[in-house]
Protein backbone atom coordinates (compact mmCIF):
# COMPACT_ATOMS: atom_id res chain seq x y z
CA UNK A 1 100.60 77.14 35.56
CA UNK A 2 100.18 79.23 38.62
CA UNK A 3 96.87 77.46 40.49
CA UNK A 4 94.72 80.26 42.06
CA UNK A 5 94.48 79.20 45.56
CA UNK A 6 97.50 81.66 46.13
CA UNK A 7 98.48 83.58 42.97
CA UNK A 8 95.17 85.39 44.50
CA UNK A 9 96.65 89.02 45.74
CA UNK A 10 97.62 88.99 49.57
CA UNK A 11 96.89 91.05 52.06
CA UNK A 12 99.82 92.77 53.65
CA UNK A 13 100.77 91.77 57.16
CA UNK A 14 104.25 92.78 59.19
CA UNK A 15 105.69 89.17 58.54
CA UNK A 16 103.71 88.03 55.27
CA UNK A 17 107.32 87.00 53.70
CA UNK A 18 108.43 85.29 56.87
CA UNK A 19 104.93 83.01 56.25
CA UNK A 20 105.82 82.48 52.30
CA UNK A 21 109.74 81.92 53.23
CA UNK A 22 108.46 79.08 55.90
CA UNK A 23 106.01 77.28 53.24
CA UNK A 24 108.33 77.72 50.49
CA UNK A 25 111.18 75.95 52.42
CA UNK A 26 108.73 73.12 53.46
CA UNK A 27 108.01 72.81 49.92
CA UNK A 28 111.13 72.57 48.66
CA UNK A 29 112.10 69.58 51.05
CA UNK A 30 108.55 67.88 50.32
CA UNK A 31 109.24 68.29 46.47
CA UNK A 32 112.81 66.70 47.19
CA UNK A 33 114.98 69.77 46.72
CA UNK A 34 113.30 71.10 43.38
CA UNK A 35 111.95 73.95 42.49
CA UNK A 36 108.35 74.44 40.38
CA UNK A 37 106.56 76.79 39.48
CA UNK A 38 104.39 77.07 42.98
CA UNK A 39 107.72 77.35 44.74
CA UNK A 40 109.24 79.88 42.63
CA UNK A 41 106.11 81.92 43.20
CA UNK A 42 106.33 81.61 46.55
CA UNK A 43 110.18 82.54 47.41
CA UNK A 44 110.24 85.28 45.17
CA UNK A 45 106.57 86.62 47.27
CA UNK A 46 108.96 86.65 50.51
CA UNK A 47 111.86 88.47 48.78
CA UNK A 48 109.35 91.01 47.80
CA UNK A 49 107.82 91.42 51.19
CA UNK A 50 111.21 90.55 52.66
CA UNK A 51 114.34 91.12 50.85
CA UNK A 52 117.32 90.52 54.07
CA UNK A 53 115.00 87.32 54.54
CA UNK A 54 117.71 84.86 55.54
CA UNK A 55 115.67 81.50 54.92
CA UNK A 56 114.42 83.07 51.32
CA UNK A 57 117.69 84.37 50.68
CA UNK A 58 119.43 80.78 51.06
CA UNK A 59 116.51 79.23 48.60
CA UNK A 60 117.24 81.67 46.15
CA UNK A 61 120.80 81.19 46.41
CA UNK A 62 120.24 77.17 45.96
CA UNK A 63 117.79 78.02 43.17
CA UNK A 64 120.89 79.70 40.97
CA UNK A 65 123.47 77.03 42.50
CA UNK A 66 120.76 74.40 40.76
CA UNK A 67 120.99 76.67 37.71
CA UNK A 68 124.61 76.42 37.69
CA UNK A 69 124.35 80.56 38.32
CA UNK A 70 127.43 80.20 41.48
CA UNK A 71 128.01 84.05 40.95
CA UNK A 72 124.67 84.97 42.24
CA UNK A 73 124.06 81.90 44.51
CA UNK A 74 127.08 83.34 46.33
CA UNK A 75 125.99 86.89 46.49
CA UNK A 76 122.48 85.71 47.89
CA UNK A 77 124.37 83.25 50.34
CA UNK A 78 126.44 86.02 51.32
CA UNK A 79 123.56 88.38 52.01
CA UNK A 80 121.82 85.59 53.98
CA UNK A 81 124.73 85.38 56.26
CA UNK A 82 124.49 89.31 57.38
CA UNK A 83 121.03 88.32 58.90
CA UNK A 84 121.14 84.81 59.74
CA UNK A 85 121.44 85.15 63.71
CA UNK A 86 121.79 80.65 64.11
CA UNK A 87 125.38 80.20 64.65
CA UNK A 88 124.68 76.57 62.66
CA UNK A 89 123.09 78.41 59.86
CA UNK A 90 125.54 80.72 59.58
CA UNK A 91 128.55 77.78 59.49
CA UNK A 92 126.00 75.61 56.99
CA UNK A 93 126.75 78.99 54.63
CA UNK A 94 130.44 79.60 55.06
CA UNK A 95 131.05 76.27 53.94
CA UNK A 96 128.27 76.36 50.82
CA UNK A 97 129.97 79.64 50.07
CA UNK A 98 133.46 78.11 50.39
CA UNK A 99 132.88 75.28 48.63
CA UNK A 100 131.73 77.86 45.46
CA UNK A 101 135.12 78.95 45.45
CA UNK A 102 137.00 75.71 45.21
């Protein structure tokens, strides 16, 4: 059940998905890397607002890897990469995506 302190409609602001990407990946850690209901909600708000959104993009890709979907985890992981600037980031990926294909 969605709870209605924010299923509410949001106002639209130039980084709105950046905010939902940020809370939904704080989530996700707090809720020990699973997703509900709230968190769903929330990552697919910032691919809506934000669709090259690296940080949503790499949740959504870990939300089909956890749904044993590896096809579309690595097409979101791949998109991820083409706008993830953090050379880390960007390594944390390759191997993820590499690891897909072994």
């Amino acid at each position: 059940r969605i709870d209605a302190s924010y299923s509410h409609q949001e106002p639209e602001y130039p980084f709105s998905g950046y905010i939902f990407s940020d809370y939904a990946q704080a989530l996700f850690f707090v809720q020990k890397n699973t997703f509900s209901d709230k968190l769903h909600y929330l990552l697919d708000q910032a691919l809506a607002r934000s669709p090259n959104n690296p940080v949503a993009l790499t949740l959504n890709g870990l939300r089909f890897f956890q749904e044993d979907k590896k096809s579309n985890a690595e097409a979101e992981w791949t998109k991820a990469l083409k706008f993830t600037t953090n050379l880390s980031e960007r390594r944390v990926l390759e191997e993820a995506i590499k690891g897909l294909n072994q």
